[in-house]
N, C-alpha and C. Protein backbone atom coordinates (compact mmCIF):
# COMPACT_ATOMS: atom_id res chain seq x y z
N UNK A 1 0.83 -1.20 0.00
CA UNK A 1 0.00 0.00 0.00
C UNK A 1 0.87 1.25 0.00
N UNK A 2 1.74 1.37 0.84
CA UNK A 2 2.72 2.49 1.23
C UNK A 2 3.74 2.43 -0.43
N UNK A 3 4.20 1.49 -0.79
CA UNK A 3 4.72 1.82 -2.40
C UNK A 3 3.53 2.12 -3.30
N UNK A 4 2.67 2.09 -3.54
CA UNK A 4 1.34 2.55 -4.22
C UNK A 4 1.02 3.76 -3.88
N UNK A 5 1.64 4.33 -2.61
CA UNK A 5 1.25 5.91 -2.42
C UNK A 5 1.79 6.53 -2.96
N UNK A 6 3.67 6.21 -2.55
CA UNK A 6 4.69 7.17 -2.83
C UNK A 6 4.35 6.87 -4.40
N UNK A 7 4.23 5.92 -5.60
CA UNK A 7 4.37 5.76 -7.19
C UNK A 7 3.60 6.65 -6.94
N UNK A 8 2.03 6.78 -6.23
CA UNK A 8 1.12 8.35 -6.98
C UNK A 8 2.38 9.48 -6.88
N UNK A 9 2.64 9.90 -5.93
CA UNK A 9 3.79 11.01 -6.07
C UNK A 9 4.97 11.01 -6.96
N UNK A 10 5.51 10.14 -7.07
CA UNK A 10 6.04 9.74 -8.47
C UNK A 10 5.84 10.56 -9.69
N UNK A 11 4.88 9.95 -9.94
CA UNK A 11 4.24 10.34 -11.54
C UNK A 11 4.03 11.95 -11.57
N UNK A 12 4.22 12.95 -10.57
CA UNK A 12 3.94 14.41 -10.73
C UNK A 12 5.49 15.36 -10.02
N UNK A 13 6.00 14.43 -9.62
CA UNK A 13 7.37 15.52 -9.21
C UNK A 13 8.06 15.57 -10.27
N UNK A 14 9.03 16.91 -10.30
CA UNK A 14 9.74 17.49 -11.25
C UNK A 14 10.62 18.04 -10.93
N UNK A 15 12.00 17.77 -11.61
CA UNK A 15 13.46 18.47 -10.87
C UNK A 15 13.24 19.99 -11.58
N UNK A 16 13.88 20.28 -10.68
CA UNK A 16 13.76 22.23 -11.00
C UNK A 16 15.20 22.63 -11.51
N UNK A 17 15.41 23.55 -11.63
CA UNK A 17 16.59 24.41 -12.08
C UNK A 17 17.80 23.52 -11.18
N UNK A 18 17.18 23.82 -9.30
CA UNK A 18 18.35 23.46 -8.42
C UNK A 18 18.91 22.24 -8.49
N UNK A 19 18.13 21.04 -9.03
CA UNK A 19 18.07 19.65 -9.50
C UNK A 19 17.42 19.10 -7.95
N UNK A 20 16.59 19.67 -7.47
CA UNK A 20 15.44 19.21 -6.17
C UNK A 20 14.40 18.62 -7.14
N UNK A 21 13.56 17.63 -6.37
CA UNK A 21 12.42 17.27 -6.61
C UNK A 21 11.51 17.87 -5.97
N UNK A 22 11.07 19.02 -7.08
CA UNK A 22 9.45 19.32 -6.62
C UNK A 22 8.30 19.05 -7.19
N UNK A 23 7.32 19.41 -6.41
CA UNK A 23 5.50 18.95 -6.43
C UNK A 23 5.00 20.29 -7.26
N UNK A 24 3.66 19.93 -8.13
CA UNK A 24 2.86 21.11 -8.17
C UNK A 24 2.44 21.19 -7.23
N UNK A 25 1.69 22.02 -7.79
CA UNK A 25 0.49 22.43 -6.94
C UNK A 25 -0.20 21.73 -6.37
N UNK A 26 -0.63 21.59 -4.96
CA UNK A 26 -1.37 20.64 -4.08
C UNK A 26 -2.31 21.31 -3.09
N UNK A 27 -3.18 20.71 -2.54
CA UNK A 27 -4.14 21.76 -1.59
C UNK A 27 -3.75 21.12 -0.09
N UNK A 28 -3.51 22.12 0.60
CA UNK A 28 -3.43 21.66 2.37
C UNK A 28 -4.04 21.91 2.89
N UNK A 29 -4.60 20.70 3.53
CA UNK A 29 -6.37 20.65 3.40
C UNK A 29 -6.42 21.55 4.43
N UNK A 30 -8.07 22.32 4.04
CA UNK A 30 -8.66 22.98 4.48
C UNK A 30 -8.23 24.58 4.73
N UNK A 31 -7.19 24.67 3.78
CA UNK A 31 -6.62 26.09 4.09
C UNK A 31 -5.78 26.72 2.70
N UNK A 32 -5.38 26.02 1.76
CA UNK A 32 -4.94 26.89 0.48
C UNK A 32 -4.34 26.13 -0.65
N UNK A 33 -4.26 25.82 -1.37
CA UNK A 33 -3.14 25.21 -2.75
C UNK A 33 -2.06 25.87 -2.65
N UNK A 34 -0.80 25.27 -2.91
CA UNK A 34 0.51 25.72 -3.09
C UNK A 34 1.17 24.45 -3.62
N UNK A 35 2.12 24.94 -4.62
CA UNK A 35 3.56 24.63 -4.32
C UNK A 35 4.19 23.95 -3.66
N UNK A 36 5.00 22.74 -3.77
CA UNK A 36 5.48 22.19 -2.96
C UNK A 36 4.97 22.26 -1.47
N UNK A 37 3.94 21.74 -1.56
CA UNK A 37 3.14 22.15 -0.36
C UNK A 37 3.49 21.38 1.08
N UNK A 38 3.66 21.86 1.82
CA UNK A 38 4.02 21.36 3.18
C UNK A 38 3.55 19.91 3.67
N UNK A 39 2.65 20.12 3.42
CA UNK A 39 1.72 18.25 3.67
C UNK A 39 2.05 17.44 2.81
N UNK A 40 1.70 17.59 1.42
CA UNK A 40 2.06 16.44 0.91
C UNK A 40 3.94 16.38 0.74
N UNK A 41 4.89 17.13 0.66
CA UNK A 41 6.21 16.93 1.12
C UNK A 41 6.49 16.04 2.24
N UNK A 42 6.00 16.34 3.28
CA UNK A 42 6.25 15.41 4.73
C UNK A 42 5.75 14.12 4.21
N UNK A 43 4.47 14.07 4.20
CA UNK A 43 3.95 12.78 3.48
C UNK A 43 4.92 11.84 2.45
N UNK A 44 5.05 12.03 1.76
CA UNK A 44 6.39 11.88 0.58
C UNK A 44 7.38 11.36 1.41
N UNK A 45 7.92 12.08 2.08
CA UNK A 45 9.43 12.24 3.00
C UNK A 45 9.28 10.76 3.59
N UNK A 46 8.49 11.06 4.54
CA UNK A 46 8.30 9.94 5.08
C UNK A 46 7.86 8.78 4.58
N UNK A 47 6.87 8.43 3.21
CA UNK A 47 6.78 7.13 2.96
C UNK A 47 7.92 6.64 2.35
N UNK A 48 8.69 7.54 1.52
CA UNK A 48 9.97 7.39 1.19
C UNK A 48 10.90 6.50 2.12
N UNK A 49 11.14 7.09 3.44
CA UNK A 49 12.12 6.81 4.51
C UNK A 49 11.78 5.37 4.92
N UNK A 50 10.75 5.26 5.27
CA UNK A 50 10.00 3.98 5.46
C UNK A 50 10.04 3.08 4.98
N UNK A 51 9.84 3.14 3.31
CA UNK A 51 9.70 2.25 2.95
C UNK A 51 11.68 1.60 2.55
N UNK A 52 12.53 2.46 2.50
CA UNK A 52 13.75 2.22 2.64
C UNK A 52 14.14 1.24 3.94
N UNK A 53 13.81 1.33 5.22
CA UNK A 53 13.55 1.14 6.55
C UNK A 53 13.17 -0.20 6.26
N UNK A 54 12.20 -0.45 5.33
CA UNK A 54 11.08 -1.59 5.52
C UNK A 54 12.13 -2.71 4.75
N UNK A 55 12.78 -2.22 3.71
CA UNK A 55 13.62 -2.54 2.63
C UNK A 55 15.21 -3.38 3.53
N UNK A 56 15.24 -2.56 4.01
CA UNK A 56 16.35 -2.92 5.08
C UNK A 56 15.94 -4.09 5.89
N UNK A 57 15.19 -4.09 6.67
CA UNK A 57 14.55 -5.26 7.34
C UNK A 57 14.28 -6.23 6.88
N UNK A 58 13.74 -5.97 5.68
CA UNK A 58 13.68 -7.70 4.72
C UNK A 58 14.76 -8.17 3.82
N UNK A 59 15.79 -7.21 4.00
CA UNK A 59 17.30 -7.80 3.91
C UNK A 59 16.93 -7.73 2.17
N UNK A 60 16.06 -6.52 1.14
CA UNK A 60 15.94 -6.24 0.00
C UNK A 60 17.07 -5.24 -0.60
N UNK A 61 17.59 -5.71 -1.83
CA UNK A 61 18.31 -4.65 -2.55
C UNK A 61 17.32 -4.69 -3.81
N UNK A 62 18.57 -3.93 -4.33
CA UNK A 62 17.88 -2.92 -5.94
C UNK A 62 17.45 -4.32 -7.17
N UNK A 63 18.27 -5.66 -6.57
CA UNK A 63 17.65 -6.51 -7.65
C UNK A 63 16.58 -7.51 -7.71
N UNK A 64 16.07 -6.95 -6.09
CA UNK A 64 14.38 -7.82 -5.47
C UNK A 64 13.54 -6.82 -5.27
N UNK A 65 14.25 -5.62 -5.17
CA UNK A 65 13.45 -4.22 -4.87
C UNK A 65 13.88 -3.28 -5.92
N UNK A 66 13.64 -3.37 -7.42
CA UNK A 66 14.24 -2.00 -8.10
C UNK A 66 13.92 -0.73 -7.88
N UNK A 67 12.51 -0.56 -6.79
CA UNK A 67 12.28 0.77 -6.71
C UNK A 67 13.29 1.08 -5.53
N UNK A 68 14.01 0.61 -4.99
CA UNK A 68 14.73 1.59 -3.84
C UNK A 68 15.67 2.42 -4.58
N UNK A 69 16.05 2.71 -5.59
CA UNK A 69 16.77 3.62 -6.25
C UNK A 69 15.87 4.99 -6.32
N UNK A 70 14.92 4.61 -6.48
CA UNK A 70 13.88 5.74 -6.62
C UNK A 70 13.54 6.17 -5.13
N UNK A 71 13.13 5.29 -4.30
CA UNK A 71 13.03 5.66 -3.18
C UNK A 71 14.24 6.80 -2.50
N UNK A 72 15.36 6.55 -2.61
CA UNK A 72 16.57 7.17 -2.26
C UNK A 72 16.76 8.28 -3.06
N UNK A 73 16.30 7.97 -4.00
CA UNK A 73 16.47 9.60 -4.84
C UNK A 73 15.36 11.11 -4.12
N UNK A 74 14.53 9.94 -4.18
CA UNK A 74 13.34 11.10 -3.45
C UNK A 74 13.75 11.43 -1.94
N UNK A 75 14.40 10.42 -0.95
CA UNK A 75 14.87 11.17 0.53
C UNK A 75 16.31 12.29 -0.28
N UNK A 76 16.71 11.62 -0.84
CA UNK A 76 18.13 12.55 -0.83
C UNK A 76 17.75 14.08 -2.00
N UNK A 77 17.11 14.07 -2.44
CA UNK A 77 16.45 15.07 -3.52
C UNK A 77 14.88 15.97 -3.31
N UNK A 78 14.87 14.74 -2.58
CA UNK A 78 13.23 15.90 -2.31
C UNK A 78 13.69 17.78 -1.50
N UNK A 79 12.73 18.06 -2.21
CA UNK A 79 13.00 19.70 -2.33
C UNK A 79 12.69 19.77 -0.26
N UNK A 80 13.48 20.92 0.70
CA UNK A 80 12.75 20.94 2.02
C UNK A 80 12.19 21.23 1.96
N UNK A 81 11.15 21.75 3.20
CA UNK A 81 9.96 21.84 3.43
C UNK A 81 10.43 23.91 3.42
N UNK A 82 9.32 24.87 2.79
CA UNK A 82 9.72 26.30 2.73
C UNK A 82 9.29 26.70 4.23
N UNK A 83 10.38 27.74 4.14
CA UNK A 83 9.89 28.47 5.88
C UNK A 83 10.51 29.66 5.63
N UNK A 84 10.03 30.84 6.89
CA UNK A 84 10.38 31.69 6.36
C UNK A 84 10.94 32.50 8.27
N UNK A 85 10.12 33.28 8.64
CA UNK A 85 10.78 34.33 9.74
C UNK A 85 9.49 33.81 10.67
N UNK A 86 8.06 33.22 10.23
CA UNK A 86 7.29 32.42 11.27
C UNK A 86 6.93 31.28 11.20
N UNK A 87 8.21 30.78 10.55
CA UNK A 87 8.25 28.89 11.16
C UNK A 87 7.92 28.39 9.54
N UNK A 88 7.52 27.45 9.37
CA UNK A 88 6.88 26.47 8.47
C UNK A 88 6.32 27.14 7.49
N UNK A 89 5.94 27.14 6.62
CA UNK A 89 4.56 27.58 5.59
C UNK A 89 3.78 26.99 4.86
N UNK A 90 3.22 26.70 4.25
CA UNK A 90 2.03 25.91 3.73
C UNK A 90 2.64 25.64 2.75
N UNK A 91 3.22 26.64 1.88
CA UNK A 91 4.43 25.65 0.60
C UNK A 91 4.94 26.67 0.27
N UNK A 92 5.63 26.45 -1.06
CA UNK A 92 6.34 27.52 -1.93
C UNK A 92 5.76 28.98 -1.93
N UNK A 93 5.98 30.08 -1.29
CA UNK A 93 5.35 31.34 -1.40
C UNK A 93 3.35 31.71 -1.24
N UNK A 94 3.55 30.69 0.10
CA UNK A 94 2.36 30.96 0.66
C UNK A 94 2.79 30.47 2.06
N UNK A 95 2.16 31.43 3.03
CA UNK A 95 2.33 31.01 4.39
C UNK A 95 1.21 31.28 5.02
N UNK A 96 1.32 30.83 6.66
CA UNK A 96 0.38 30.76 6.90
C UNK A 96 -0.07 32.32 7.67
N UNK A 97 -1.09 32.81 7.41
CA UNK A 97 -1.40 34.36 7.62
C UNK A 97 -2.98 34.73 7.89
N UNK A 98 -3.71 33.19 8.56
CA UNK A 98 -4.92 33.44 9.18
C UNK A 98 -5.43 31.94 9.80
N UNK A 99 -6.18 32.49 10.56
CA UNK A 99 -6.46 30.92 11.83
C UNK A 99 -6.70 29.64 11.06
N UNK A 100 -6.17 28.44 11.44
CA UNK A 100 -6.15 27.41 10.90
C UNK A 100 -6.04 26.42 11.84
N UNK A 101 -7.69 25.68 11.70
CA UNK A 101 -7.89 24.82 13.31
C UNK A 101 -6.90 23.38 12.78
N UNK A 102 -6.29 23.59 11.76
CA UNK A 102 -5.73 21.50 11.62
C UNK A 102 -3.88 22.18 11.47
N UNK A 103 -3.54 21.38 12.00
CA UNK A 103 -1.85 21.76 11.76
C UNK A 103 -1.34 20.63 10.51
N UNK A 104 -1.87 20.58 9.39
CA UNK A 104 -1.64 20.15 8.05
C UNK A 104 -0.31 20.79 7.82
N UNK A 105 -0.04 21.58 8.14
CA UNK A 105 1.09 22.41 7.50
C UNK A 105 2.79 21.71 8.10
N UNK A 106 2.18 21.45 9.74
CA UNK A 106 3.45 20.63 10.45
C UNK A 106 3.06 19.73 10.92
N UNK A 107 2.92 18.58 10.03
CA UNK A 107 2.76 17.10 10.44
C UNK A 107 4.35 16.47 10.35
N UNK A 108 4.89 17.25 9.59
CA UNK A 108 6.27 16.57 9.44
C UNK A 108 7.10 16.54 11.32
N UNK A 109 6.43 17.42 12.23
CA UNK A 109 6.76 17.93 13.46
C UNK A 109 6.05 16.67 14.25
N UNK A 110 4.86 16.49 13.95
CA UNK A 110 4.22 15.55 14.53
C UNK A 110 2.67 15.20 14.02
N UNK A 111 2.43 14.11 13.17
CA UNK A 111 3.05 12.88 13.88
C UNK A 111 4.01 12.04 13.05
N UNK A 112 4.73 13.03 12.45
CA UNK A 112 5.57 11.82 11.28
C UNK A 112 7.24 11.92 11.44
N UNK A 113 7.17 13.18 12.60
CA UNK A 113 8.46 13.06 13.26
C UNK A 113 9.91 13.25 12.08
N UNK A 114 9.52 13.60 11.11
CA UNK A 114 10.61 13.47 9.88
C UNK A 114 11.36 15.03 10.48
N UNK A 115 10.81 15.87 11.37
CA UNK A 115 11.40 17.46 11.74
C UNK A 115 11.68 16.68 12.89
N UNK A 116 12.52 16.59 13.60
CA UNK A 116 13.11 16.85 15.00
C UNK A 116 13.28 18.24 16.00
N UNK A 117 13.49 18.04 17.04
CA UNK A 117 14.23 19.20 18.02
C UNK A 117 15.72 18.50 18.29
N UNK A 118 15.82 17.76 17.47
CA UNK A 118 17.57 17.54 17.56
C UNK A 118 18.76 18.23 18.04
N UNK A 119 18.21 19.54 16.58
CA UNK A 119 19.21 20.27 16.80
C UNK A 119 18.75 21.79 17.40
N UNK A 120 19.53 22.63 17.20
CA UNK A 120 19.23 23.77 17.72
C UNK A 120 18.25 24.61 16.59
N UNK A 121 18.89 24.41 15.37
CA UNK A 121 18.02 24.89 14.30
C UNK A 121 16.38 24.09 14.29
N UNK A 122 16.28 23.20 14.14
CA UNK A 122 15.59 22.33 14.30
C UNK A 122 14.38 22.58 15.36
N UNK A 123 14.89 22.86 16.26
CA UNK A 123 14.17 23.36 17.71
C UNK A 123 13.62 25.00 17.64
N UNK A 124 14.21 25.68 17.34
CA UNK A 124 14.29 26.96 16.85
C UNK A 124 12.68 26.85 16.05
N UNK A 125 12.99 26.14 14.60
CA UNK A 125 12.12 26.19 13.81
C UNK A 125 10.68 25.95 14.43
N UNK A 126 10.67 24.74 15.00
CA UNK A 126 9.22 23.97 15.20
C UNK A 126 8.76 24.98 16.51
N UNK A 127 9.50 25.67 17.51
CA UNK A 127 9.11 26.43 18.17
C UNK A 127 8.70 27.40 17.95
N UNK A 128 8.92 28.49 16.98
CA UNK A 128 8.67 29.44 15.92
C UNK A 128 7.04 29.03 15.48
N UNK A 129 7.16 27.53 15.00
CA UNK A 129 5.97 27.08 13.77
C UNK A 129 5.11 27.46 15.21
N UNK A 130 4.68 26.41 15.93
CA UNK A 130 4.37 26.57 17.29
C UNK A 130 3.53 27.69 17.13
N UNK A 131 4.46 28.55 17.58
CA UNK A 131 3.92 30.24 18.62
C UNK A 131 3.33 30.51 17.13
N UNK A 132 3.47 30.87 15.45
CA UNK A 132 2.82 31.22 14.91
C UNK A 132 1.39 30.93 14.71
N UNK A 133 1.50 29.48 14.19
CA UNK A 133 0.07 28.62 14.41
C UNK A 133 -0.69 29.17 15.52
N UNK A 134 -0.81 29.19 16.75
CA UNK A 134 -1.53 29.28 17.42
C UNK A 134 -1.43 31.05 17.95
N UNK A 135 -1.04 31.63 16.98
CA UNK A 135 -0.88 33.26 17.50
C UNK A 135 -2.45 33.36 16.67
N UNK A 136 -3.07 32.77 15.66
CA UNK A 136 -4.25 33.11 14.69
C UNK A 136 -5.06 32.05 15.92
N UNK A 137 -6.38 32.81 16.86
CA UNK A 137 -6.76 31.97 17.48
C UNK A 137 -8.75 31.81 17.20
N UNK A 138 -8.87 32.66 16.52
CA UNK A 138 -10.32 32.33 16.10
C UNK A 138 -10.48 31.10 15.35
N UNK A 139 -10.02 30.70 14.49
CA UNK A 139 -10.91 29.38 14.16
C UNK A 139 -10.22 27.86 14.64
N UNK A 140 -9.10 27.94 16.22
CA UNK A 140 -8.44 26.88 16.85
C UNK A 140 -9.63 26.41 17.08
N UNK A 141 -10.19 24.84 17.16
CA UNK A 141 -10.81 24.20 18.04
C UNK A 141 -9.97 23.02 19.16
N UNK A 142 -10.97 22.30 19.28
CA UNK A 142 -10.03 21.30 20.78
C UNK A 142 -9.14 20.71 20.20
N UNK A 143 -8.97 20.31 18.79
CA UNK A 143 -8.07 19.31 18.41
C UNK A 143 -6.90 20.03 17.74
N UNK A 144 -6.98 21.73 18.02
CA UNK A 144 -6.26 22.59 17.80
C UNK A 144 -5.23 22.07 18.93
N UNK A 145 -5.92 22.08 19.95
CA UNK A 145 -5.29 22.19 21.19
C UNK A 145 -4.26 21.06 21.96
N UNK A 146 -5.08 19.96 21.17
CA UNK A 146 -4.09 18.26 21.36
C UNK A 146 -3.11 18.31 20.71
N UNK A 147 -3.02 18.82 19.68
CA UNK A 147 -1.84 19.10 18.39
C UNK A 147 -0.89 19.80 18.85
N UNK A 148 -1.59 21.49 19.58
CA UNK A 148 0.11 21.95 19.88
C UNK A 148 0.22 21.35 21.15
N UNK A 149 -0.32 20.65 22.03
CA UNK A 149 0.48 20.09 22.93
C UNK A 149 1.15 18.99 22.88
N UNK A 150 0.69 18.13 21.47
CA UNK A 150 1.46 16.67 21.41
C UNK A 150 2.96 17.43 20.57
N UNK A 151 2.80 18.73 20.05
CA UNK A 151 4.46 19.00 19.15
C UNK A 151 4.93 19.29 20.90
N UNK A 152 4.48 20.59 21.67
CA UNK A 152 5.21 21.33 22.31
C UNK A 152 5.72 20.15 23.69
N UNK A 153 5.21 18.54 23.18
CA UNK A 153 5.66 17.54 24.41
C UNK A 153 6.71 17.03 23.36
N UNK A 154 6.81 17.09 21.98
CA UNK A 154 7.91 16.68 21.88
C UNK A 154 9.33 17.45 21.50
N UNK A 155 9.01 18.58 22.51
CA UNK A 155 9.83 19.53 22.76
C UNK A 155 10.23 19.53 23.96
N UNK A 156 10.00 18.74 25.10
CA UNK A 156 10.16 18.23 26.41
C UNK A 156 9.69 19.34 27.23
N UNK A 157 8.91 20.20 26.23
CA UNK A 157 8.04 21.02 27.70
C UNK A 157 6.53 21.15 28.07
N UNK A 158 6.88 20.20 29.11
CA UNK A 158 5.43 19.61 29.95
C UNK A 158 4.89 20.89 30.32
N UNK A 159 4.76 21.80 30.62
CA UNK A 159 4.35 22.83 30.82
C UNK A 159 3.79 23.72 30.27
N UNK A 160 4.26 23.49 28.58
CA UNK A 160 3.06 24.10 28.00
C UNK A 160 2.34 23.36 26.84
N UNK A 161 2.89 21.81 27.10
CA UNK A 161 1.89 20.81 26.88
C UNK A 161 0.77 20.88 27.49
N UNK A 162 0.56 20.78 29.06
CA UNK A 162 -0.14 21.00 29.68
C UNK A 162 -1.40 22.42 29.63
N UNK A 163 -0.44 23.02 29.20
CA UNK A 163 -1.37 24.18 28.82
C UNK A 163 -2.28 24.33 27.80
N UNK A 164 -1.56 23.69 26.80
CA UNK A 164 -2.05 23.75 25.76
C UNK A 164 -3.24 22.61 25.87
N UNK A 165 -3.32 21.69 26.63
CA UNK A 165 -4.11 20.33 26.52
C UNK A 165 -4.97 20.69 27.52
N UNK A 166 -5.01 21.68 28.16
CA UNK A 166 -6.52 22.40 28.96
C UNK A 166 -6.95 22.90 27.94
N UNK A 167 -7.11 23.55 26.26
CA UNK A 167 -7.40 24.56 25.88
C UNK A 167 -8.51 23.45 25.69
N UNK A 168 -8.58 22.08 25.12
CA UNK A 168 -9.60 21.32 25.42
C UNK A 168 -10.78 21.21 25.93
N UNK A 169 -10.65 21.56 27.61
CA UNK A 169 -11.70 21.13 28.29
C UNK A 169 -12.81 21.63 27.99
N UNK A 170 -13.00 23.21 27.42
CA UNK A 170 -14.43 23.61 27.28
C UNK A 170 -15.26 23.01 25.97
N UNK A 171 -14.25 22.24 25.31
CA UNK A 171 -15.44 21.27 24.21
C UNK A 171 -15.52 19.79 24.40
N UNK A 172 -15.08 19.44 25.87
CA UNK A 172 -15.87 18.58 26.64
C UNK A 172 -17.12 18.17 27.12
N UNK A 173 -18.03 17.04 26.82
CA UNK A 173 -19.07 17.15 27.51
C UNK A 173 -18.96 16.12 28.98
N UNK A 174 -19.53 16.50 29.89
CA UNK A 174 -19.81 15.16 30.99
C UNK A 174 -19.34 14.00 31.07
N UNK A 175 -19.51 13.09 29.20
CA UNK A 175 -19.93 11.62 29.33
C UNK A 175 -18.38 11.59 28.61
N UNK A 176 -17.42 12.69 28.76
CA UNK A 176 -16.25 12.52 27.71
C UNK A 176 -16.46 12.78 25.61
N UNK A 177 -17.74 12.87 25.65
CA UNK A 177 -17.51 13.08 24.48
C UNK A 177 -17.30 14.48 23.72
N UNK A 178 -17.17 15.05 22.70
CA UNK A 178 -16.48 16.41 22.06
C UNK A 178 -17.26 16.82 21.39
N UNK A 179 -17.96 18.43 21.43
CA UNK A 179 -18.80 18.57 21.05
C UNK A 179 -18.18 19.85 19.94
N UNK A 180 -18.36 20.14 18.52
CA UNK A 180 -17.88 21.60 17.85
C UNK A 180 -18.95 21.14 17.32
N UNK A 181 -19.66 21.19 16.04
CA UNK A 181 -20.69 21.11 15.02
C UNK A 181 -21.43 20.57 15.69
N UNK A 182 -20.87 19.00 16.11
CA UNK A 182 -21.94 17.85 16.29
C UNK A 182 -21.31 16.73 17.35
N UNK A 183 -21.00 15.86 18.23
CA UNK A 183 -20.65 15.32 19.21
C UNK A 183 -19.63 14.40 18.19
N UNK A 184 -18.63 13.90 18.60
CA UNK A 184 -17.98 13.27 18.04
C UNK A 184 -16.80 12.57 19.30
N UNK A 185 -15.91 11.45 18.56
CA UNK A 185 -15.42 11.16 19.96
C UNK A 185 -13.53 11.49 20.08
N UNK A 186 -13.37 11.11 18.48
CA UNK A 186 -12.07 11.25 18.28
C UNK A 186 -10.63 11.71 18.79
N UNK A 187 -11.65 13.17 19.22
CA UNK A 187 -10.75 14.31 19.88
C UNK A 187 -10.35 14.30 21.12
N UNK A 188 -11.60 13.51 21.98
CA UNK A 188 -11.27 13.23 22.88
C UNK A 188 -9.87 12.10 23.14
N UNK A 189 -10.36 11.04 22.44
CA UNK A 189 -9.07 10.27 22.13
C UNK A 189 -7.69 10.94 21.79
N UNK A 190 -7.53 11.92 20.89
CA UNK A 190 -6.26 12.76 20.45
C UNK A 190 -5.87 13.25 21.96
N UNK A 191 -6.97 13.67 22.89
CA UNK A 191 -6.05 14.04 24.19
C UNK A 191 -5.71 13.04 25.01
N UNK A 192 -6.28 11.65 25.24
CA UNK A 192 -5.30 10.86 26.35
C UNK A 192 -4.10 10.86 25.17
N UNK A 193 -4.04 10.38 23.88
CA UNK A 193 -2.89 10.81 23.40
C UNK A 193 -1.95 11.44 23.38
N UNK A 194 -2.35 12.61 23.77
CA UNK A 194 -1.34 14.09 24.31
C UNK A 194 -0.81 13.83 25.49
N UNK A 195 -1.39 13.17 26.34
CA UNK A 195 -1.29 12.62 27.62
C UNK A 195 -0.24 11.56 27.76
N UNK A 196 -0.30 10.82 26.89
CA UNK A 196 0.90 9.32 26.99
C UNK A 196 2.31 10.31 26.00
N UNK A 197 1.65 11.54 25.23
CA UNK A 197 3.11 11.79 24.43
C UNK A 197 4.12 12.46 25.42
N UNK A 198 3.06 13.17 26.79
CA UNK A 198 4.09 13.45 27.93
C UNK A 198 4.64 12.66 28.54
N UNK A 199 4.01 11.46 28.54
CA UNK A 199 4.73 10.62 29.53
C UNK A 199 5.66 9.31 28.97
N UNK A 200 5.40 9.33 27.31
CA UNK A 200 6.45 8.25 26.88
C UNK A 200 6.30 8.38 24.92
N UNK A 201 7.74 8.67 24.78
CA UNK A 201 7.89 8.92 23.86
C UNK A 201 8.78 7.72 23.09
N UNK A 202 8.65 7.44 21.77
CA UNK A 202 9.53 6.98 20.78
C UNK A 202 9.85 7.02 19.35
N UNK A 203 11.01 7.66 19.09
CA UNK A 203 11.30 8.13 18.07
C UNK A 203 12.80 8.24 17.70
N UNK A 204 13.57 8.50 16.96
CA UNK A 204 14.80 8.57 16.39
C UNK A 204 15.89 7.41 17.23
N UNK A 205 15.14 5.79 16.82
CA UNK A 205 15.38 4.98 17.61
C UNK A 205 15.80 5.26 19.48
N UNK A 206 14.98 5.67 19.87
CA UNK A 206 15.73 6.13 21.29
C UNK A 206 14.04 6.47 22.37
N UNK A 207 13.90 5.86 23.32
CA UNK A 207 12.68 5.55 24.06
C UNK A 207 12.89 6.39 25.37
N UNK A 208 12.27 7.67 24.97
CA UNK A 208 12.01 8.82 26.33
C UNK A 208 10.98 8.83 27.07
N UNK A 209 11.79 8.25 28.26
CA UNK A 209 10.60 7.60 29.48
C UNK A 209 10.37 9.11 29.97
N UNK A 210 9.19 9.71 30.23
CA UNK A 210 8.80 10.58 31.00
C UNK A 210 9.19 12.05 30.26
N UNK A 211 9.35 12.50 29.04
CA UNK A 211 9.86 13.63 28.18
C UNK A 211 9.39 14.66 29.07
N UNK A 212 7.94 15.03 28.95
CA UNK A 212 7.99 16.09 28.94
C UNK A 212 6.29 16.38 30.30
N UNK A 213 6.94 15.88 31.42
CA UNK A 213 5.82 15.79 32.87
C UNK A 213 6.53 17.46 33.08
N UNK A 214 4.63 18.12 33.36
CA UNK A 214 4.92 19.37 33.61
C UNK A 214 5.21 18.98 35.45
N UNK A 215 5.50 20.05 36.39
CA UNK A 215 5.60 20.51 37.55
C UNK A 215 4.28 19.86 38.29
């Protein structure tokens, strides 16, 4: 299934001048078309990585697997993700510049983990994306709110995980279920989620017992 995704992406990237692989035009959902667009890049990135990963494990080369040549071209060539002076952007010469309740734009941050806080740049960035995203606060809903607290826990700060994972409670009902349009349960689920991402993390082979417990 996961090589059937990345071939759709396949068939529409195009090396540019720089010799990067970029995307047309794509829509991130619920908020604009662009350019090498932020979502489907991460998306890409990562089925790419994966399926290399997957390739490795079943002990496959290029003459049981001919697509891993392709696969490797696309991690080592795919165009980055554009950013600018507030973090991330939606793609090539569009950013983000009004409230936007889904963080489509930084999934690569979480949940596909392909952005780290590794480094200092790295950390810099997704903290930036962070405070912008949620500086536009009219159309955040609760699952606004699970999102920046599951990135800002995997930034090891419980504290404004925590904060952020109260913004929740007022589209709580009684019985636990989530109410915006119409009752639904999902969201609720996305927050014990937020909840275990404080208290146990795994990622860049390496298992962080207790990351990010606020005070």
């Amino acid at each position: 299934i996961l090589t059937r995704a990345v071939n759709y992406y396949r068939h529409f990237l195009t090396e540019g001048a720089d010799k990067r692989l970029h995307l047309p035009s794509t829509q991130s959902p619920e908020y604009a078309n662009a350019e090498d667009c932020s979502y489907d890049l991460s998306l890409l990135r990562w089925g790419a990585s994966r399926l290399l990963e997957l390739a490795a494990e079943k002990n496959l080369d290029s003459s049981s697997e001919p697509l891993i040549s392709e696969w490797t071209d696309i991690q080592n060539r795919l165009v980055p993700l554009h950013a600018n002076a507030n973090g991330i952007m939606i793609g090539k010469n569009k950013e983000l510049t009004s409230s936007h309740r889904h963080w489509s734009h930084l999934i690569s941050i979480y949940p596909l983990r392909t952005l780290t806080p590794l480094t200092k740049a790295n950390r810099d960035l997704i903290e930036t994306s962070l405070d912008h995203w949620h500086s536009f606060s009219r159309a955040l809903q609760g699952y606004s709110f699970t999102g920046g607290a599951c990135i800002a826990a995997s930034l090891g700060d419980g504290e404004r995980a925590l904060s952020l994972l109260n913004g929740l409670k007022p589209y709580l009902r009684p019985n636990t279920m989530y109410r915006e349009s119409g009752p639904v349960m999902e969201t609720p689920l996305h927050g014990a989620t937020a909840m275990q991402e404080m208290l146990l993390q795994s990622w860049g082979g390496t298992l962080r017992v207790f990351p990010a417990v606020p005070a």
